[in-house]
C-alpha atoms as a PDB file:
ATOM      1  CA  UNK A   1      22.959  20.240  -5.511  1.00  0.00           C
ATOM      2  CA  UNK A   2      21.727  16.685  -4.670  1.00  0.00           C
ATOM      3  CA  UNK A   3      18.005  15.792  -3.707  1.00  0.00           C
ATOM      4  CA  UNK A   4      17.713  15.554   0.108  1.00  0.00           C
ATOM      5  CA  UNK A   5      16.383  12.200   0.720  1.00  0.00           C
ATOM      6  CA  UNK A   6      14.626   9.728   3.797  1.00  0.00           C
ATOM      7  CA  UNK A   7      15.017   6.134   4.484  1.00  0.00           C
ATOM      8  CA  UNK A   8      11.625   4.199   2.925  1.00  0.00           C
ATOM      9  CA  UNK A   9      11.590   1.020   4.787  1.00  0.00           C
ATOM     10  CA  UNK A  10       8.160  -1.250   4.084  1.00  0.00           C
ATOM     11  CA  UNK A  11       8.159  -4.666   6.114  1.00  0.00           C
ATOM     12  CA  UNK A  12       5.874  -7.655   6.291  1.00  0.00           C
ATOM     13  CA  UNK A  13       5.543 -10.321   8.507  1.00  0.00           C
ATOM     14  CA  UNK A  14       7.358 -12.569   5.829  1.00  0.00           C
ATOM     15  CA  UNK A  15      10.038 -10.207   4.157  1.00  0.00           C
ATOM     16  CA  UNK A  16      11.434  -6.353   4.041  1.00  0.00           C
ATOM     17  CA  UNK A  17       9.437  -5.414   0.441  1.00  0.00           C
ATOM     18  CA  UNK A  18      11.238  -1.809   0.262  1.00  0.00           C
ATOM     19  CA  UNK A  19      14.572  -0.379   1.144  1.00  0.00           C
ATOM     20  CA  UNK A  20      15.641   2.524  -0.302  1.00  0.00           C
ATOM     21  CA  UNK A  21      15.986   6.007  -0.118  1.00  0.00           C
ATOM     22  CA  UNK A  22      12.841   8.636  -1.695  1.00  0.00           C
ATOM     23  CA  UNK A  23      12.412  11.900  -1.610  1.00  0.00           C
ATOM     24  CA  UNK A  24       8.698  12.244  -0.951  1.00  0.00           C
ATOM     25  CA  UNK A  25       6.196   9.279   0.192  1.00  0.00           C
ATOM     26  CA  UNK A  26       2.797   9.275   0.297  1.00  0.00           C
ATOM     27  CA  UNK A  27       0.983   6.388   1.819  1.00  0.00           C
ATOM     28  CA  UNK A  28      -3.029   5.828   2.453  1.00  0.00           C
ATOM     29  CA  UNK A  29      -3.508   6.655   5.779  1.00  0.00           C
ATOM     30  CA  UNK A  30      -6.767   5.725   7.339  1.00  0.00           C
ATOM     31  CA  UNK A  31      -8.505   8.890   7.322  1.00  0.00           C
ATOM     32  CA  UNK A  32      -6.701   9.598   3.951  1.00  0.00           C
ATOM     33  CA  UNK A  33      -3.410  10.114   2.296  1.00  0.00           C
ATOM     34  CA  UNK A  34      -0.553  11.268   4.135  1.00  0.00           C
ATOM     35  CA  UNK A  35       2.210  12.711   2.651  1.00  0.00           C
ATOM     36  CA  UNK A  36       6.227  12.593   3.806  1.00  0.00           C
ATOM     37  CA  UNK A  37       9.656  15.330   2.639  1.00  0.00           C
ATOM     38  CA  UNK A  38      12.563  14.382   4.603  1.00  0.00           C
ATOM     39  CA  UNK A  39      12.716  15.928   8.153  1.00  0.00           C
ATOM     40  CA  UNK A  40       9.280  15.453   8.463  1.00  0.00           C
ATOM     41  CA  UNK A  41       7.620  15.656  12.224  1.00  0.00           C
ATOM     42  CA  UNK A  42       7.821  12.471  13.835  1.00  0.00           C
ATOM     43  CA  UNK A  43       4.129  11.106  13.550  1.00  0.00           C
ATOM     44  CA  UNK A  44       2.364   7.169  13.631  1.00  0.00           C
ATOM     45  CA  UNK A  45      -0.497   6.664  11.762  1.00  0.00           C
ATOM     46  CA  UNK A  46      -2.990   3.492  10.412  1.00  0.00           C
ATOM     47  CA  UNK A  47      -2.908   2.354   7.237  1.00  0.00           C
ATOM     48  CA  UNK A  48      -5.837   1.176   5.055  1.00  0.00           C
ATOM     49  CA  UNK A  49      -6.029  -1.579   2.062  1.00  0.00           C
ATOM     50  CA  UNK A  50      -4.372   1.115  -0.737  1.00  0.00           C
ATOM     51  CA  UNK A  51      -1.242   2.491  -2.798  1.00  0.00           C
ATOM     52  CA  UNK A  52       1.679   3.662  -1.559  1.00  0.00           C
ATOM     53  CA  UNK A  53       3.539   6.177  -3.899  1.00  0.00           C
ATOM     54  CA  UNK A  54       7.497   6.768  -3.636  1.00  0.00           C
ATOM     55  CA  UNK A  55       9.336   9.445  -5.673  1.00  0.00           C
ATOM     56  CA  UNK A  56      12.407   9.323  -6.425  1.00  0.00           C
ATOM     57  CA  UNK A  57      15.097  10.824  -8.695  1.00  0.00           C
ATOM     58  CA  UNK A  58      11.905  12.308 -10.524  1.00  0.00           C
ATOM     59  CA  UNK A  59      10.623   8.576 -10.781  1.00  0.00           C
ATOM     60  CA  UNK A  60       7.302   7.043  -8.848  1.00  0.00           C
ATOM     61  CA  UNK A  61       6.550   3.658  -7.698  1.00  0.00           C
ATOM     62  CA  UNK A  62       3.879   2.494  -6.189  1.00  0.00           C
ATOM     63  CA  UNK A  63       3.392  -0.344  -4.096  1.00  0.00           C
ATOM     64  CA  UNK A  64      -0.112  -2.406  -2.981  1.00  0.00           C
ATOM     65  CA  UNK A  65      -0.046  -2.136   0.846  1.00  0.00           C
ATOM     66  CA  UNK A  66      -2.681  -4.411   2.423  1.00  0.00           C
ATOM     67  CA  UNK A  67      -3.049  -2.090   6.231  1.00  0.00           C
ATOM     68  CA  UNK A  68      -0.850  -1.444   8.240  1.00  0.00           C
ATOM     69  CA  UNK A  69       1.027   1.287  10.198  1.00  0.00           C
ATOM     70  CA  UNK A  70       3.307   3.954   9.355  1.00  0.00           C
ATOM     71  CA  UNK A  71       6.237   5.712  11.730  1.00  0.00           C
ATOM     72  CA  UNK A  72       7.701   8.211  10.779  1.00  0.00           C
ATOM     73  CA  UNK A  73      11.238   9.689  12.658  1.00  0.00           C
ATOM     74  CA  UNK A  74      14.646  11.107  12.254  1.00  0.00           C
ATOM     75  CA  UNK A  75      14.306  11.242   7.860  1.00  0.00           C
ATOM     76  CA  UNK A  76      13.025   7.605   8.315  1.00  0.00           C
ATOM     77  CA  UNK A  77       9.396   6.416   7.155  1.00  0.00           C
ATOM     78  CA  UNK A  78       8.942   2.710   8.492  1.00  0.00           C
ATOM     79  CA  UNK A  79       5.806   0.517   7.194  1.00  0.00           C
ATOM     80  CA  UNK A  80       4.920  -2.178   8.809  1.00  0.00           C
ATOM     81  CA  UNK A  81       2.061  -3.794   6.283  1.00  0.00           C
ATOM     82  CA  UNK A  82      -0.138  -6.636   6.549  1.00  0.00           C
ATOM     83  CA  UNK A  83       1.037  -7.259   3.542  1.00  0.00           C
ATOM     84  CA  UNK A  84       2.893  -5.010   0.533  1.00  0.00           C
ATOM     85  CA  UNK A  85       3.562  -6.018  -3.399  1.00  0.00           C
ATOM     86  CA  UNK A  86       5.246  -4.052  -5.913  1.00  0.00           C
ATOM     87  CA  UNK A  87       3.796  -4.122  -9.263  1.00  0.00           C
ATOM     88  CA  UNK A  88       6.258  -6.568 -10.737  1.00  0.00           C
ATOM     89  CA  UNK A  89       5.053  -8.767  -8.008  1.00  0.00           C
ATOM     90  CA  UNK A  90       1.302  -9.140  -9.161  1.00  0.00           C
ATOM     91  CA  UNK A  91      -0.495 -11.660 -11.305  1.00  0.00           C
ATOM     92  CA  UNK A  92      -2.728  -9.708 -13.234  1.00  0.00           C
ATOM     93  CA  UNK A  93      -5.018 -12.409 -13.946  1.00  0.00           C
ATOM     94  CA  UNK A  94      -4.969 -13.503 -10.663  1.00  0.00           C
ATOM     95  CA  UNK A  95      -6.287 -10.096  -9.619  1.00  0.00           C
ATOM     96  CA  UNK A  96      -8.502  -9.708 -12.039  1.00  0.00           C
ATOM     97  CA  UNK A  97     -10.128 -13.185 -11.098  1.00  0.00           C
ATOM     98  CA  UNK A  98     -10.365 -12.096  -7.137  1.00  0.00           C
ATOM     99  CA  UNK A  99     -12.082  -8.889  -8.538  1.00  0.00           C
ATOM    100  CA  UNK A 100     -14.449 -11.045 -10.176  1.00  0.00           C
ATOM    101  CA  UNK A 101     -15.220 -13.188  -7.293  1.00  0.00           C
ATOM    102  CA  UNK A 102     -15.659 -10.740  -4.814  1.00  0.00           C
ATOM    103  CA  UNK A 103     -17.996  -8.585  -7.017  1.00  0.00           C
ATOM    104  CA  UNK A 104     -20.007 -12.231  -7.837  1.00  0.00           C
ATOM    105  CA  UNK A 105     -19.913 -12.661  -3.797  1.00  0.00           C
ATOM    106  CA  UNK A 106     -21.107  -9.045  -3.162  1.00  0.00           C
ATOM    107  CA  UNK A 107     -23.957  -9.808  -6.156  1.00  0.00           C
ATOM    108  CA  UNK A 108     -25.410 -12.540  -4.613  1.00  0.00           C
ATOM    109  CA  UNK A 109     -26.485 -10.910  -1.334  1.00  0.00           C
ATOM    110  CA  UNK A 110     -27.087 -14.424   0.024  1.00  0.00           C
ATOM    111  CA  UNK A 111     -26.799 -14.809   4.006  1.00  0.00           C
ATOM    112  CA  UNK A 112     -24.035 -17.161   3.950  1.00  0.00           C
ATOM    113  CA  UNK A 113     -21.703 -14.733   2.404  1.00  0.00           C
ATOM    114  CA  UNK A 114     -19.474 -12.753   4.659  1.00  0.00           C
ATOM    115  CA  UNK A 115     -20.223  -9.294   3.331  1.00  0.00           C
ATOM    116  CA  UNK A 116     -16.818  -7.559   4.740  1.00  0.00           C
ATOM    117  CA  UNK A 117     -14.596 -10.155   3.818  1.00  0.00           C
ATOM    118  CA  UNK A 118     -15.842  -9.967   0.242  1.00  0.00           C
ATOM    119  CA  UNK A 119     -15.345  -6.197   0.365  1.00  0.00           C
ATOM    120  CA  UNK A 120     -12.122  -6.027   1.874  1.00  0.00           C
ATOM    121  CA  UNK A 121     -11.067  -8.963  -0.922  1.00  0.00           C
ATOM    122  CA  UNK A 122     -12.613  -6.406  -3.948  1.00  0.00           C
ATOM    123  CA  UNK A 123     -10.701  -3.120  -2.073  1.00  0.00           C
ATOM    124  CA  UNK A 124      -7.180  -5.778  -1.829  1.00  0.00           C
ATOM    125  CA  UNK A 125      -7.791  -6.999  -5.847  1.00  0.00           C
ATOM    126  CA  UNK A 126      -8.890  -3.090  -6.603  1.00  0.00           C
ATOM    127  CA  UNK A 127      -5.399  -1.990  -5.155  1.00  0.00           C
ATOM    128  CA  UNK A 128      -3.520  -4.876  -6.959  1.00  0.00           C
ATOM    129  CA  UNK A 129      -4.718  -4.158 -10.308  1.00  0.00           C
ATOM    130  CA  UNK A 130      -4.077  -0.186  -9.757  1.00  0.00           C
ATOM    131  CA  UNK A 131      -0.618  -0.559  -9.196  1.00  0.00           C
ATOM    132  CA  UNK A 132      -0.124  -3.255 -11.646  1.00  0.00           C
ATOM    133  CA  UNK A 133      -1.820  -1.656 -14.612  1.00  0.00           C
END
């Protein structure tokens, strides 16, 4: 008996990062993760900096999504992301150096740093290096 499946769709504003069918998603939902089986109820829900897990055919992937939303209908789970990489997609280094100057930023505690932006760069380089390492 085959695996009953849903439509994963993840889109950005500059491409479709994710088309294919899973049999469970889970995606970070902002007041926490939020999990998807096919014929789920319909639902719409935020999404926060994080990972986004797909299973399929006993295989996971995960995928950096930047915020967003998440819609979720008829077997189909649609993500519409500020911004979403899979880990072939990420520089390592260039993660690991964002890290770096974000927690440098954070260290200084000087007034002309812009305290959220240099957390919401760390939680972005955080989630890169997760789903890349």
């Amino acid at each position: 008996m085959s695996e009953k499946t849903q439509r994963l769709e993840i889109v950005t504003p500059q491409r479709v990062a994710y088309k294919e069918d899973a049999r469970f998603v889970v995606v970070p939902g902002v007041e926490g993760e939020l999990g998807f089986l096919p014929d789920h109820a319909p639902l719409v829900s935020a999404l926060k900096v994080g990972v986004l897990r797909v299973q399929k055919d006993g295989n996971t992937t995960s995928v950096a999504l930047h915020g967003g939303f998440v819609e979720v209908r008829d077997s189909r789970v649609t993500v519409l992301a500020n911004a979403a990489e899979r880990s072939d997609e990420i520089d390592m280094s260039r993660a690991e150096e964002a890290k770096k100057r974000a927690e440098e930023r954070l260290a200084a505690k000087s007034e002309d740093v812009d305290t959220q932006r240099a957390e919401a760069a760390l939680r972005r380089a955080l989630t890169r290096l997760k789903v890349s390492g």
